[in-house]
N, C-alpha and C. Protein backbone atom coordinates (compact mmCIF):
# COMPACT_ATOMS: atom_id res chain seq x y z
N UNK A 1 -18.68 3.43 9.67
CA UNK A 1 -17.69 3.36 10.73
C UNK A 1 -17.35 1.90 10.99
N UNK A 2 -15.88 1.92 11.00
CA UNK A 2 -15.59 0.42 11.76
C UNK A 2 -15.41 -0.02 13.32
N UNK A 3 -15.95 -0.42 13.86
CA UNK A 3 -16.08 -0.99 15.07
C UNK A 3 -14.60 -1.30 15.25
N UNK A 4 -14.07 -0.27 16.77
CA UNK A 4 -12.75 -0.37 17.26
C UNK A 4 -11.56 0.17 15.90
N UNK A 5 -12.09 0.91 14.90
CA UNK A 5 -10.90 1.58 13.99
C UNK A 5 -10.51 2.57 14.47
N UNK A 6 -9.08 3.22 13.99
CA UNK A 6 -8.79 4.23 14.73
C UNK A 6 -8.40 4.98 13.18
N UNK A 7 -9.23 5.39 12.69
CA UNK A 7 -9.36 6.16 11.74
C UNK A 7 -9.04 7.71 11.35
N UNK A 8 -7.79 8.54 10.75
CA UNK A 8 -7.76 10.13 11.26
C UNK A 8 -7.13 10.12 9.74
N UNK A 9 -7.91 11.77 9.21
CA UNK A 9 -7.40 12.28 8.14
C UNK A 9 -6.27 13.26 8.19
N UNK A 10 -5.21 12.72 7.37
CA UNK A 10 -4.06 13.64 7.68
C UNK A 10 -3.93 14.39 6.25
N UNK A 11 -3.32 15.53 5.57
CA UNK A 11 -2.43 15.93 5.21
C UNK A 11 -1.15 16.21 4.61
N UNK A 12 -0.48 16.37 3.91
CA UNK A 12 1.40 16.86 4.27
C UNK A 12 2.14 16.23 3.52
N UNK A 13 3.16 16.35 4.14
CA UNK A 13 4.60 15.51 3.87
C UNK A 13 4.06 14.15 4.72
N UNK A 14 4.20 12.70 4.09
CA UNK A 14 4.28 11.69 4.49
C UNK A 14 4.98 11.33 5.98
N UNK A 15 6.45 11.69 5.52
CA UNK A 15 7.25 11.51 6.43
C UNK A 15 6.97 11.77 7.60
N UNK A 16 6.74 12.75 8.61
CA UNK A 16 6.50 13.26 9.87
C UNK A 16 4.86 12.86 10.26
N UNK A 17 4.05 12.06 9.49
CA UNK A 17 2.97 11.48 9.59
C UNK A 17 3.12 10.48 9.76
N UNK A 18 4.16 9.05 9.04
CA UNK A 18 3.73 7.81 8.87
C UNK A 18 4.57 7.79 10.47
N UNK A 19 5.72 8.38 11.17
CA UNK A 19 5.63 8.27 12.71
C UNK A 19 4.37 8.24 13.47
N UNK A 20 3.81 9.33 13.25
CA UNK A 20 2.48 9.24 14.17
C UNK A 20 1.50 7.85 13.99
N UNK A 21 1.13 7.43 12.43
CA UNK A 21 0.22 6.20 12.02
C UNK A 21 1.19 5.21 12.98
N UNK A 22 1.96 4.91 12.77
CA UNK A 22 2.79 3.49 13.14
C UNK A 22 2.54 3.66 14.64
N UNK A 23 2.89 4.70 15.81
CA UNK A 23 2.96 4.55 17.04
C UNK A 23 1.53 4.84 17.06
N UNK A 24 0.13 5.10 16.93
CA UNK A 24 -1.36 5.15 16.37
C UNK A 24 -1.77 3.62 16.36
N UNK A 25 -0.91 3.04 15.14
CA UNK A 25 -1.65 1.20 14.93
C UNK A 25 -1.31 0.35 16.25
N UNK A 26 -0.46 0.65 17.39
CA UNK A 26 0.17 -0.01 17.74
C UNK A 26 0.42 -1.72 17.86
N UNK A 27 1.26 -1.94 16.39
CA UNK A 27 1.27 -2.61 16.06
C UNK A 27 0.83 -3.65 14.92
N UNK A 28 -0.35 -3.29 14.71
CA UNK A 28 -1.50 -3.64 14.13
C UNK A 28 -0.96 -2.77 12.59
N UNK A 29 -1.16 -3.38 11.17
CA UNK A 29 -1.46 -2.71 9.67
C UNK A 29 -1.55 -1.37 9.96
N UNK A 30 -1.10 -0.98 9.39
CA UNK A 30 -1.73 0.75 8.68
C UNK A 30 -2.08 0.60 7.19
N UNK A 31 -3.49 1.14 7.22
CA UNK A 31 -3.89 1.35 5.91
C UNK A 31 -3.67 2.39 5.77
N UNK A 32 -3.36 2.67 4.32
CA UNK A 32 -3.36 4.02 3.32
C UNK A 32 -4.54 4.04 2.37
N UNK A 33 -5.64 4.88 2.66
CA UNK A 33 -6.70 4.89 1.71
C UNK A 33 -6.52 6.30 0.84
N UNK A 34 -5.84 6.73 -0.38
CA UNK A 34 -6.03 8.02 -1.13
C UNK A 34 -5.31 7.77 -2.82
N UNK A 35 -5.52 6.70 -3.22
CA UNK A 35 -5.08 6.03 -4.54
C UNK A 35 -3.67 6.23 -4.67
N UNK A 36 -2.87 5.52 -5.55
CA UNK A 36 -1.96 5.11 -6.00
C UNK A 36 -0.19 6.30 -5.68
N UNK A 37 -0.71 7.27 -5.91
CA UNK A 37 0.14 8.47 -5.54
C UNK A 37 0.70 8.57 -4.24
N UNK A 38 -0.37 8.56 -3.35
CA UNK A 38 0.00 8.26 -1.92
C UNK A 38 0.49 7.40 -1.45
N UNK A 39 0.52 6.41 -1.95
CA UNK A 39 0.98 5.04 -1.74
C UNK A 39 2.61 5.39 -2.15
N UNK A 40 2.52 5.63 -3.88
CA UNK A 40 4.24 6.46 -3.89
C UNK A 40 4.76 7.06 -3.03
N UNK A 41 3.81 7.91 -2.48
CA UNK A 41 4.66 8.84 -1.71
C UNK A 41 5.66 8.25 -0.33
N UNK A 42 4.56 7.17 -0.24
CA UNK A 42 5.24 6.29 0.81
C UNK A 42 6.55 5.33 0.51
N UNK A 43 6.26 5.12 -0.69
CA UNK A 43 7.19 4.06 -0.95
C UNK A 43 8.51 4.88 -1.62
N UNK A 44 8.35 6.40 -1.63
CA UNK A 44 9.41 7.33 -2.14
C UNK A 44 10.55 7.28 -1.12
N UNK A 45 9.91 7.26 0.07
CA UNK A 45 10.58 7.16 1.27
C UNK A 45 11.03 5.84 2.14
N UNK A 46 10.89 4.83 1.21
CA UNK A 46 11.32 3.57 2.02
C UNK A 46 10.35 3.18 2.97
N UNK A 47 8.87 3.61 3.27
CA UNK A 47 7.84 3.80 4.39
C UNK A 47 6.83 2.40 3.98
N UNK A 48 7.17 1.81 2.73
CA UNK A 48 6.49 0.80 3.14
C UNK A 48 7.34 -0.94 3.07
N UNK A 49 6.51 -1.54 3.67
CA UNK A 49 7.07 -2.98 3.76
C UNK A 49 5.87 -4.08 3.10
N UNK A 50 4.79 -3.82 3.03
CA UNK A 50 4.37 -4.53 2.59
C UNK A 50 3.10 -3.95 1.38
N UNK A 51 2.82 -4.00 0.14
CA UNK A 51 1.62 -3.96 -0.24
C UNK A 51 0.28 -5.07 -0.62
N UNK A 52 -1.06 -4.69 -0.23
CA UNK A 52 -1.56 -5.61 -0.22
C UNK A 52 -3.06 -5.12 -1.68
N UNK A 53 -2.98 -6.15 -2.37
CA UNK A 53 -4.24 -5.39 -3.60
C UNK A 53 -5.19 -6.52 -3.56
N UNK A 54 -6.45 -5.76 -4.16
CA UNK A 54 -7.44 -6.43 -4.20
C UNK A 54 -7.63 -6.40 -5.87
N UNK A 55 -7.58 -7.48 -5.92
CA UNK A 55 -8.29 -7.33 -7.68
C UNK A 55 -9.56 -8.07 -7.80
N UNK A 56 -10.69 -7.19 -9.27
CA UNK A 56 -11.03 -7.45 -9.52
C UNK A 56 -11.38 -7.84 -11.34
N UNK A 57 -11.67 -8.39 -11.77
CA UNK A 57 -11.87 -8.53 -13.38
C UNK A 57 -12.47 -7.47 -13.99
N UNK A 58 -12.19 -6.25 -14.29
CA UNK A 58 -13.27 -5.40 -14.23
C UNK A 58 -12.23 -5.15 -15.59
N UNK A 59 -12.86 -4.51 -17.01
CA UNK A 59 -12.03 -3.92 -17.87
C UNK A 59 -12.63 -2.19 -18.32
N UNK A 60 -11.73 -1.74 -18.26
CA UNK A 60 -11.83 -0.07 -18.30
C UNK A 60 -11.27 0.23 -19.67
N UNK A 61 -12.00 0.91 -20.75
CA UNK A 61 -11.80 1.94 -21.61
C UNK A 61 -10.04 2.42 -21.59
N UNK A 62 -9.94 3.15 -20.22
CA UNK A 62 -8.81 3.97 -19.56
C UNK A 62 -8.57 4.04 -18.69
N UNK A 63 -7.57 4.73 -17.62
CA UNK A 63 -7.64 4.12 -16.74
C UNK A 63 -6.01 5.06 -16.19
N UNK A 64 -5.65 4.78 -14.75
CA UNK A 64 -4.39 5.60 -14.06
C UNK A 64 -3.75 4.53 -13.68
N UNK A 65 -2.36 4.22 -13.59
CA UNK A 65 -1.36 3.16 -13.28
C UNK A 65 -1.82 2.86 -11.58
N UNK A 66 -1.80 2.02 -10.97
CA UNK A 66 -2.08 1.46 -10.07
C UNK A 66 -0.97 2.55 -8.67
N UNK A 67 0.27 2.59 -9.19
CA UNK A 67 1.59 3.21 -8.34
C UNK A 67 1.80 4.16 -9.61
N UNK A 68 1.67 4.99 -9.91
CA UNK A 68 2.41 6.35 -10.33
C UNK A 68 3.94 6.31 -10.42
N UNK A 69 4.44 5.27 -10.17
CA UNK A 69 5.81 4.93 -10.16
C UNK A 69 6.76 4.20 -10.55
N UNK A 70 8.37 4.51 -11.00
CA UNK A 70 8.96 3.31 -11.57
C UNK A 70 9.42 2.40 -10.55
N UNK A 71 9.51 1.46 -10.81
CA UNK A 71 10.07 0.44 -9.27
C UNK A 71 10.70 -0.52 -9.97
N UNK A 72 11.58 -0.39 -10.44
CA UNK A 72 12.37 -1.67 -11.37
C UNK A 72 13.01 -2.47 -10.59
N UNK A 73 13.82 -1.63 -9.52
CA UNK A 73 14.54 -2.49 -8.48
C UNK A 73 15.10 -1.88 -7.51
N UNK A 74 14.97 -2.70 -6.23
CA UNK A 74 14.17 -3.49 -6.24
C UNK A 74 12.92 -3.99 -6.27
N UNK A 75 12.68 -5.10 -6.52
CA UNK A 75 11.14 -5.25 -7.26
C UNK A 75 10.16 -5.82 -6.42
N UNK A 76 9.04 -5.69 -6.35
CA UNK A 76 7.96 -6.39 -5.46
C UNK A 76 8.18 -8.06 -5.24
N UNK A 77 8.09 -8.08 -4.11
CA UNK A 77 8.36 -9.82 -4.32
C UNK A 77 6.78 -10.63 -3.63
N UNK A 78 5.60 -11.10 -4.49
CA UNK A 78 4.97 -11.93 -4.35
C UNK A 78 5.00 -12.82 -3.37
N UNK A 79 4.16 -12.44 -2.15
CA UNK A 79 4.20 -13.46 -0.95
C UNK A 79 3.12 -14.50 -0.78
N UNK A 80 2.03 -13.79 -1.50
CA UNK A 80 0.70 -14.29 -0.76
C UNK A 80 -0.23 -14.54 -1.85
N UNK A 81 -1.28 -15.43 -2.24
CA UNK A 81 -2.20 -15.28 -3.35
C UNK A 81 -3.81 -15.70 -2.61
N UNK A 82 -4.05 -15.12 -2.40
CA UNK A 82 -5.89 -15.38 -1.98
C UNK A 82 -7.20 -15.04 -3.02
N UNK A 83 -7.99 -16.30 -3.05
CA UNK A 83 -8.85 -16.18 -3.75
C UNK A 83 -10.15 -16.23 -3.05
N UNK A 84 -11.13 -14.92 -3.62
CA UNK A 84 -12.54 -15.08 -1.94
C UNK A 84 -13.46 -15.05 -3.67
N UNK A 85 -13.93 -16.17 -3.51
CA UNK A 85 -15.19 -16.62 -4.48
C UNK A 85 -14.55 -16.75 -5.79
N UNK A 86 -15.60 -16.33 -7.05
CA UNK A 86 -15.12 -16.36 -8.05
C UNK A 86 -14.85 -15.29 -8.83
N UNK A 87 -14.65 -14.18 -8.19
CA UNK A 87 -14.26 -13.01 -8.75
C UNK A 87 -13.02 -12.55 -8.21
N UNK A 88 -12.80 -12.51 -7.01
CA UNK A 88 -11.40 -11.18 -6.31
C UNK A 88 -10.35 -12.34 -6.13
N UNK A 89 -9.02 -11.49 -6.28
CA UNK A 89 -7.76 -12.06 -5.78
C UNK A 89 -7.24 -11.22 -4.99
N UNK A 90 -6.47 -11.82 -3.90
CA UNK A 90 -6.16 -10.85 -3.30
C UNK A 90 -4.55 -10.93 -3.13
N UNK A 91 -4.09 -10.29 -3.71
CA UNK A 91 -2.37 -10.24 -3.89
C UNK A 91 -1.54 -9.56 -2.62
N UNK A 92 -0.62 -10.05 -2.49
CA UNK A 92 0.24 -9.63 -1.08
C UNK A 92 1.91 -9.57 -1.77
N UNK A 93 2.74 -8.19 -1.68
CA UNK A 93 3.54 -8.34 -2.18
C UNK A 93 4.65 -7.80 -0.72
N UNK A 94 5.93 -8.39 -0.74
CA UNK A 94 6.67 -7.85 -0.33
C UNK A 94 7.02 -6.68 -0.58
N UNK A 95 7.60 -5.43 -0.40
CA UNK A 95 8.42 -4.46 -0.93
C UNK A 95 9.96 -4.38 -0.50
N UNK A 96 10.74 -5.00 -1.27
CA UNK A 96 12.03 -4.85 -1.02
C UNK A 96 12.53 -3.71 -1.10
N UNK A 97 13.73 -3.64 0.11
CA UNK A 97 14.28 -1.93 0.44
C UNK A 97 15.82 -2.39 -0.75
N UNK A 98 16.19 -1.26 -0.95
CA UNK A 98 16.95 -1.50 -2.06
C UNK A 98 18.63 -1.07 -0.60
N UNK A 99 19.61 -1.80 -1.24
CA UNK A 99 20.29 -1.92 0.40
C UNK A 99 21.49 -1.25 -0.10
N UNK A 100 22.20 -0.55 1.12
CA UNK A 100 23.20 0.55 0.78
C UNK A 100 24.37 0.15 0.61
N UNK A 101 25.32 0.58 -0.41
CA UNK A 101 26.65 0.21 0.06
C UNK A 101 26.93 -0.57 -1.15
């Protein structure tokens, strides 16, 4: 448990949920913890603004695409680069909304 998290397992269609998370954080990040799919699902809908990854050096045999998704454009735009020791980076990307009209 995290001290002062407000932690709840949801369900569903994204959409009629990520209302509830956002007025829930007030204010504050919303994490999405359920791998890469879910994260699509969010970003199917224009629901996110920012992604944030943790990498590590680790090499896998095989392995599932990080986003399940094509995103050609618009494209992630690189905000942030953090390094904690000598192993993790921690990447911060914009997500650009692709604009109407």
């Amino acid at each position: 448990m995290v001290d002062g998290a407000n932690i709840r397992f949801v369900q569903g269609d994204v959409v009629p949920i990520h209302g509830d998370m956002v007025k829930a954080a007030d204010g504050k990040n919303v994490w999405l913890v359920g791998g890469g799919d879910l994260v699509g699902q969010f970003h199917d809908h224009g629901l996110l603004d920012e992604l944030i990854l943790s990498v590590a050096p680790v090499t896998l045999a095989s392995g599932a695409p990080l986003l399940p998704r094509k995103i050609p454009t618009p494209p992630l735009k690189l905000t942030n680069v953090k390094k904690y020791g000598d192993v993790f980076a921690v990447l911060t990307y914009e997500v650009q909304q692709a604009r109407e009209g």
